[in-house]
PDB file of N, CA and C in Angstrom:
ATOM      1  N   UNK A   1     -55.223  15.314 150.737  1.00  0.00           N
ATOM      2  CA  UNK A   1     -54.728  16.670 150.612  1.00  0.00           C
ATOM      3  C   UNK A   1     -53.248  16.694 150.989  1.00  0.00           C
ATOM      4  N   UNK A   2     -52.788  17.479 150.201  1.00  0.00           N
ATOM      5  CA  UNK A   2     -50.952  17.588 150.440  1.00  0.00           C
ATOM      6  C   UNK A   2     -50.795  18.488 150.758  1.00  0.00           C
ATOM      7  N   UNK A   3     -49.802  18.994 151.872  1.00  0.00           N
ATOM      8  CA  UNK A   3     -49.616  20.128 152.072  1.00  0.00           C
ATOM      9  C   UNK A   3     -47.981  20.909 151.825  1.00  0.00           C
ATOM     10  N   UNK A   4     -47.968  21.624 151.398  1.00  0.00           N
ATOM     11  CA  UNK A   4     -46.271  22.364 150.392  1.00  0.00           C
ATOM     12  C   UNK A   4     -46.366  23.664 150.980  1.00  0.00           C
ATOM     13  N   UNK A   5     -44.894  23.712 151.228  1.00  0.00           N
ATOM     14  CA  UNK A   5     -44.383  25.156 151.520  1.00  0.00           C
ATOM     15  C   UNK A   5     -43.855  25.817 150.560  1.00  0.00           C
ATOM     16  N   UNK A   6     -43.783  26.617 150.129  1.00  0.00           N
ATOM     17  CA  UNK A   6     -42.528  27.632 149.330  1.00  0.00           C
ATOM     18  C   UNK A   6     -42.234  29.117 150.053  1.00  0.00           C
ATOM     19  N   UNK A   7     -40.916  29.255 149.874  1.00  0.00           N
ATOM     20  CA  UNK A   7     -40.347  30.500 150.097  1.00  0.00           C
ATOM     21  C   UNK A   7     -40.760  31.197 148.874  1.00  0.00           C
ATOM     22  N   UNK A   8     -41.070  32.877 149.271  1.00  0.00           N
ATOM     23  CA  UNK A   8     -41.392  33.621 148.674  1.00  0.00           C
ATOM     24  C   UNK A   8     -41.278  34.983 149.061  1.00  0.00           C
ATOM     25  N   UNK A   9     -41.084  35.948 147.987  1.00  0.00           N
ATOM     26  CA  UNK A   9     -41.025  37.310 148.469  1.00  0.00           C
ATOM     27  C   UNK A   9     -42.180  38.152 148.742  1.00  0.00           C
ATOM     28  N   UNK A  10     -43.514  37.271 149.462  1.00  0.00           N
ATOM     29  CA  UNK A  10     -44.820  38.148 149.296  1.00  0.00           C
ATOM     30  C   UNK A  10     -44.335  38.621 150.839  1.00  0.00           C
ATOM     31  N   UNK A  11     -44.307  40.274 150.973  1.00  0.00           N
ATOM     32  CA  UNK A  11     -44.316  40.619 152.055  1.00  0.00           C
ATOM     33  C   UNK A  11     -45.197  41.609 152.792  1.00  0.00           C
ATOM     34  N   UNK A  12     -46.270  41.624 152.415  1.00  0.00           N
ATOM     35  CA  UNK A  12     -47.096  42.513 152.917  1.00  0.00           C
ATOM     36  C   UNK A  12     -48.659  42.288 152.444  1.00  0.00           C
ATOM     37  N   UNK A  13     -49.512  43.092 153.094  1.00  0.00           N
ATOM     38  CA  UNK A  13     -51.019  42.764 153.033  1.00  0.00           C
ATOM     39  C   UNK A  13     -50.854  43.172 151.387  1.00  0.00           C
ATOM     40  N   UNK A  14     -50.500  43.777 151.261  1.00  0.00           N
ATOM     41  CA  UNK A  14     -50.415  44.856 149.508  1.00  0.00           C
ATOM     42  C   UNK A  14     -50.292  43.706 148.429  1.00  0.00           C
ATOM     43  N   UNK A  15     -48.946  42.800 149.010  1.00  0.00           N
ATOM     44  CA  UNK A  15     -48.940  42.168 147.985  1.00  0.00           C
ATOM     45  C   UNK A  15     -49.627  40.711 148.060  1.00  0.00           C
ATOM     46  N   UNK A  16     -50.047  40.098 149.201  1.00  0.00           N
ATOM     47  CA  UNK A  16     -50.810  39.639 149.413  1.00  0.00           C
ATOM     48  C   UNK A  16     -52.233  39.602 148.650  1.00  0.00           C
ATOM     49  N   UNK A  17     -52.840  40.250 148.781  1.00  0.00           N
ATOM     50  CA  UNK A  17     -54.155  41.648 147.955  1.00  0.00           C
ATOM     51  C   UNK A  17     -53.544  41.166 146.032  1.00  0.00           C
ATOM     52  N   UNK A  18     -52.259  41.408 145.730  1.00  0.00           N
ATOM     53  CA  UNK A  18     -52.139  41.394 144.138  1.00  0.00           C
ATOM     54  C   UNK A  18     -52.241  39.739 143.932  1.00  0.00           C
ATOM     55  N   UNK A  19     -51.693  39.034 144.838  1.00  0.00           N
ATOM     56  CA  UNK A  19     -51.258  37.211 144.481  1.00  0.00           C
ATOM     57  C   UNK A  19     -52.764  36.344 144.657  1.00  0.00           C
ATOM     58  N   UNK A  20     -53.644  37.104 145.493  1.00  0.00           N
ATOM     59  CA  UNK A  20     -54.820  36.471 145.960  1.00  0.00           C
ATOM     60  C   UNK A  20     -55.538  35.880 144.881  1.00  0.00           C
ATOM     61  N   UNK A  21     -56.135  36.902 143.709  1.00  0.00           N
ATOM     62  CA  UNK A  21     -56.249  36.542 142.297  1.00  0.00           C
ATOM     63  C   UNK A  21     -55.908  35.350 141.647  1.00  0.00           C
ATOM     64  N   UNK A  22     -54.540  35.120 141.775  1.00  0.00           N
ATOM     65  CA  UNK A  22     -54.048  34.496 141.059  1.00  0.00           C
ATOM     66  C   UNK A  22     -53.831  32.652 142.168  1.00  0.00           C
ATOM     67  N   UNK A  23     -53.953  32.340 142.705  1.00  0.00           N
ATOM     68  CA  UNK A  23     -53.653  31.582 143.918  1.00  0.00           C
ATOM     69  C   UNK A  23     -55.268  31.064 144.030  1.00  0.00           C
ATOM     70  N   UNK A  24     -56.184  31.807 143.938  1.00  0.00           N
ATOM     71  CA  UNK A  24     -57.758  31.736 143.924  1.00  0.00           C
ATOM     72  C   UNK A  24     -58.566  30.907 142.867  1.00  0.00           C
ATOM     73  N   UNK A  25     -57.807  31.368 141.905  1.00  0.00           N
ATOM     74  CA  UNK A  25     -58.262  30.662 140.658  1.00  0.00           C
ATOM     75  C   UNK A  25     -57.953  29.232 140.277  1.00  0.00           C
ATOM     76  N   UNK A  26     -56.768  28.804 141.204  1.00  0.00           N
ATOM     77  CA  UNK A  26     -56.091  27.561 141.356  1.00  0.00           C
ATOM     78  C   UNK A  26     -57.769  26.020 141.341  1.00  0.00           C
ATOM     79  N   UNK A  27     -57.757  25.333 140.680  1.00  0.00           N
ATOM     80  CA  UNK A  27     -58.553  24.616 140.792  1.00  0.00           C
ATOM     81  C   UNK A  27     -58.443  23.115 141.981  1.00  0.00           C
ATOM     82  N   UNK A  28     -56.957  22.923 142.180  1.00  0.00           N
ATOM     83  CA  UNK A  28     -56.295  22.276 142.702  1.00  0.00           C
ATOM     84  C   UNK A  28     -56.216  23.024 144.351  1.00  0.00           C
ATOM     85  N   UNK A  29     -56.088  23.938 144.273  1.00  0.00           N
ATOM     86  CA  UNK A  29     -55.570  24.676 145.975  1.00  0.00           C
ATOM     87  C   UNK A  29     -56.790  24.790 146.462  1.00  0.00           C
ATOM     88  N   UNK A  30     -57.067  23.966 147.958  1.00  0.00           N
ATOM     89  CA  UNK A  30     -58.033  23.853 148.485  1.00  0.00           C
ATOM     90  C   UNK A  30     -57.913  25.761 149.536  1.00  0.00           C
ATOM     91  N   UNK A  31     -56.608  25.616 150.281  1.00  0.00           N
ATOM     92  CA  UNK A  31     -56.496  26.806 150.654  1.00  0.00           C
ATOM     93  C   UNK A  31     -55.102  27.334 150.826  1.00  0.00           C
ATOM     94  N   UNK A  32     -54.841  28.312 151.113  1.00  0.00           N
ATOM     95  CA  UNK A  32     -53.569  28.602 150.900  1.00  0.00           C
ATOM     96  C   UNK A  32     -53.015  30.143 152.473  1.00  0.00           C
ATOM     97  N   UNK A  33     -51.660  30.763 152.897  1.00  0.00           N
ATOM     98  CA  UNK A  33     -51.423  31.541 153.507  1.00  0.00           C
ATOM     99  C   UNK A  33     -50.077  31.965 153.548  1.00  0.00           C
ATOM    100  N   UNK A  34     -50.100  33.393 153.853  1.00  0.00           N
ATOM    101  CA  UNK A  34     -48.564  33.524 153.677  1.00  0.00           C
ATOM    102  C   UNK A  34     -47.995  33.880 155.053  1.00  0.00           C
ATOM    103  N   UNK A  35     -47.419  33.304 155.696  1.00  0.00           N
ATOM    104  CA  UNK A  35     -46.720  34.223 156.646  1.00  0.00           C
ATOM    105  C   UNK A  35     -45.451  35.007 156.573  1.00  0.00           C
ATOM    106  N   UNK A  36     -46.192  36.256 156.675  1.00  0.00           N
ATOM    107  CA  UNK A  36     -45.434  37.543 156.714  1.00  0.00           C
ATOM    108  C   UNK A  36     -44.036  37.790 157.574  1.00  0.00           C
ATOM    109  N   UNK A  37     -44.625  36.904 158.950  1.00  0.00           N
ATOM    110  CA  UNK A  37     -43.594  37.737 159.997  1.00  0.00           C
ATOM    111  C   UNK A  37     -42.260  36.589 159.766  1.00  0.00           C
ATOM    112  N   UNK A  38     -42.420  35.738 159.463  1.00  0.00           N
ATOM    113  CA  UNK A  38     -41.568  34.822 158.801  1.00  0.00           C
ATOM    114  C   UNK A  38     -40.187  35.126 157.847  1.00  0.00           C
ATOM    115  N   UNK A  39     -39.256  35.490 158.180  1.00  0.00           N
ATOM    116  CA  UNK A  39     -37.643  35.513 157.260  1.00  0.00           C
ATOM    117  C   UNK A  39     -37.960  35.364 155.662  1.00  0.00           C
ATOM    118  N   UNK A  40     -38.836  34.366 155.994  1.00  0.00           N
ATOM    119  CA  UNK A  40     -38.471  33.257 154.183  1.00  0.00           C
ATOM    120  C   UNK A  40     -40.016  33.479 153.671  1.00  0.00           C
ATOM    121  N   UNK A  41     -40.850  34.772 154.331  1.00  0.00           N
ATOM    122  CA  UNK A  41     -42.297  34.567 153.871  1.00  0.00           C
ATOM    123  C   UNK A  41     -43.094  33.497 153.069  1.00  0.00           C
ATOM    124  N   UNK A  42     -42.822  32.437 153.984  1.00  0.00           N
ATOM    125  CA  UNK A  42     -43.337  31.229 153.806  1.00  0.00           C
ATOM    126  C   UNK A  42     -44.835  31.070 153.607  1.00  0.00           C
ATOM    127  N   UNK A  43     -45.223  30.572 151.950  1.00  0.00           N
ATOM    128  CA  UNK A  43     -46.073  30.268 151.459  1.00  0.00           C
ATOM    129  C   UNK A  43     -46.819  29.024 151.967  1.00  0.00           C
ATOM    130  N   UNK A  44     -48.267  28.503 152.888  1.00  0.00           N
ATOM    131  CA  UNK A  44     -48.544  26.956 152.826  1.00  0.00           C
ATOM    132  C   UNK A  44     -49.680  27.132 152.325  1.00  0.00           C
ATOM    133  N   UNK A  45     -49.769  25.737 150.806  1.00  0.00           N
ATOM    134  CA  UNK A  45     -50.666  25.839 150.853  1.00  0.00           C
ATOM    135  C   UNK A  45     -51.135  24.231 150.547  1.00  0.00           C
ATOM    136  N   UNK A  46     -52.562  23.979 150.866  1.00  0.00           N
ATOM    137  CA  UNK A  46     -53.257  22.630 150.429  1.00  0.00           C
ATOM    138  C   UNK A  46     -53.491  22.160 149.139  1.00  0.00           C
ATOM    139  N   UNK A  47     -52.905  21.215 148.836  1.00  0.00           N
ATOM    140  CA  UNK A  47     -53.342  20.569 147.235  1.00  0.00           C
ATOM    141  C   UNK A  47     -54.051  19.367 147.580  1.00  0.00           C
ATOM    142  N   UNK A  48     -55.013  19.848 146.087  1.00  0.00           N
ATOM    143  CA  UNK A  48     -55.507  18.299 146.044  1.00  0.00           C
ATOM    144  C   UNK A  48     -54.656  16.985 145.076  1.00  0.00           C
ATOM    145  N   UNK A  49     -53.529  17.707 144.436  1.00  0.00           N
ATOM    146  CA  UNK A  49     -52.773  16.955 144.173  1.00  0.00           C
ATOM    147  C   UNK A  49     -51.667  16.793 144.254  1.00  0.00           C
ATOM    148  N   UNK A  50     -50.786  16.262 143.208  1.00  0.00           N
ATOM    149  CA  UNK A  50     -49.278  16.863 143.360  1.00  0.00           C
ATOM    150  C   UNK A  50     -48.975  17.565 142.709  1.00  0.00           C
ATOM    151  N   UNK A  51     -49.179  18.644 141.521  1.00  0.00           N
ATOM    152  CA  UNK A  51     -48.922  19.425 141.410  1.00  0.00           C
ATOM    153  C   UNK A  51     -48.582  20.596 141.336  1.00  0.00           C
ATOM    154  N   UNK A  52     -47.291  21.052 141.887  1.00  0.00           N
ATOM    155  CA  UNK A  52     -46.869  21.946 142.576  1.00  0.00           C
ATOM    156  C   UNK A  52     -46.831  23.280 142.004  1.00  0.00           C
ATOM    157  N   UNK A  53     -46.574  23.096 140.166  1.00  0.00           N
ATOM    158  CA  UNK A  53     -45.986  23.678 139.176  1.00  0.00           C
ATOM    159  C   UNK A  53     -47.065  24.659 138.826  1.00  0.00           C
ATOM    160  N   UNK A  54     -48.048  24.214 139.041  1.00  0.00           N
ATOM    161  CA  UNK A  54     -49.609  25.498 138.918  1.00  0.00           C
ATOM    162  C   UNK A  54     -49.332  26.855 140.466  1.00  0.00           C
ATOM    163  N   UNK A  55     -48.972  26.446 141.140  1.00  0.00           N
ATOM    164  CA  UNK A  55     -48.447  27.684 142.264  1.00  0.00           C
ATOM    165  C   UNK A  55     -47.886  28.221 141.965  1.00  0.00           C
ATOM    166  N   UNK A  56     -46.552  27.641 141.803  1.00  0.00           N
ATOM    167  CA  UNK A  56     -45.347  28.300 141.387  1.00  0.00           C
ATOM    168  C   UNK A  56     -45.714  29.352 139.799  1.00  0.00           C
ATOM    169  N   UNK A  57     -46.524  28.916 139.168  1.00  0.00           N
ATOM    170  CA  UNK A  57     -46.426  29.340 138.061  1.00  0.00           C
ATOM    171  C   UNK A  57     -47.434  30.579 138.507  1.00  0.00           C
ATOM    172  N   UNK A  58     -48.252  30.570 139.121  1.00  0.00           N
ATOM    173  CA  UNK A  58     -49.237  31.638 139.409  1.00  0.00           C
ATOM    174  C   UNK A  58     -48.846  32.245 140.106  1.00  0.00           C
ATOM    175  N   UNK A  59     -48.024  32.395 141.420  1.00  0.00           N
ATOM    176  CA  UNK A  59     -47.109  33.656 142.033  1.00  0.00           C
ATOM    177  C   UNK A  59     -46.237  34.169 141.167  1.00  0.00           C
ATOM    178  N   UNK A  60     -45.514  33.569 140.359  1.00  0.00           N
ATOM    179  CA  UNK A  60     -44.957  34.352 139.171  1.00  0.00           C
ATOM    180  C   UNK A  60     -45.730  34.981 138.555  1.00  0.00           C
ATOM    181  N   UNK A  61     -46.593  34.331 138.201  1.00  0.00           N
ATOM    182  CA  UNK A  61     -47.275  35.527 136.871  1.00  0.00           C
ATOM    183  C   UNK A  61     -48.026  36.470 137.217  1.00  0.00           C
ATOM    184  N   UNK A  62     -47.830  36.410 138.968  1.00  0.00           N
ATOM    185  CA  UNK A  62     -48.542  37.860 139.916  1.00  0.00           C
ATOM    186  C   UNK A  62     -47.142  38.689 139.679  1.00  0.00           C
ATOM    187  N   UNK A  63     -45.880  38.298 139.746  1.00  0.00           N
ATOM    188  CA  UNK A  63     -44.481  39.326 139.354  1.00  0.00           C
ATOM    189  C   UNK A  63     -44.326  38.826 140.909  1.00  0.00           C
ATOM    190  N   UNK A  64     -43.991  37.710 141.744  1.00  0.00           N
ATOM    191  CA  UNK A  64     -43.359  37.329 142.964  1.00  0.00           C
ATOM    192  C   UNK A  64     -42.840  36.716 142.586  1.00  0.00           C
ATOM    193  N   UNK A  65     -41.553  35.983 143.227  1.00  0.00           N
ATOM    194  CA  UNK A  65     -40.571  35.151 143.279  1.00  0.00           C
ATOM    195  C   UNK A  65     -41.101  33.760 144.650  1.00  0.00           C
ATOM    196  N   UNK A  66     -40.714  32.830 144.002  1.00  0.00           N
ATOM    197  CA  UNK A  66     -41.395  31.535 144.765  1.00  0.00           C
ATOM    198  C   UNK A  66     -40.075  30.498 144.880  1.00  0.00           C
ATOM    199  N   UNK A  67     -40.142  29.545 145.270  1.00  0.00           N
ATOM    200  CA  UNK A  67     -39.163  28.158 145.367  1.00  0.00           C
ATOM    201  C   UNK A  67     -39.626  27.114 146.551  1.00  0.00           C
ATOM    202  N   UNK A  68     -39.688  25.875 146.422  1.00  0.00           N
ATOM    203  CA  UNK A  68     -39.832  24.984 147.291  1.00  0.00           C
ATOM    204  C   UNK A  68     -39.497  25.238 148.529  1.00  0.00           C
ATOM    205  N   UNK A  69     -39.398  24.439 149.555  1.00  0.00           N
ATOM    206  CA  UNK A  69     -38.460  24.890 150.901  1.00  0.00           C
ATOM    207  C   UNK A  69     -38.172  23.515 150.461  1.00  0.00           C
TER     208      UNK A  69
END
């Protein structure tokens, strides 16, 4: 299991609640969390692989903004 951070603009339970969907469906993400109280609402989550590009692509297509740390 790998574990990846990304910065992101999820800042609240609300939007938390819209990305869950999409982050859930991940076949690869064992689990995932955002911390809120965090500057850079730092995304971690567990892969079972290396592909990073299925996250990134699924907080986008919730309408969030994402990037590596």
């Amino acid at each position: 299991m790998k574990t990846v951070k990304f910065k992101t603009n999820i800042n609240c339970n609300n939007c938390i609640k819209s990305v869950t969907p999409f982050l859930n469906e991940l076949d690869n993400l064992e689990e995932w969390r955002v911390d809120t109280d965090d500057a850079d609402k730092i995304l971690t989550t567990s892969l079972d692989d290396d592909n990073e590009k299925v996250v990134i692509d699924a907080v986008q297509k919730a309408g969030f903004e994402i990037e590596p740390v």
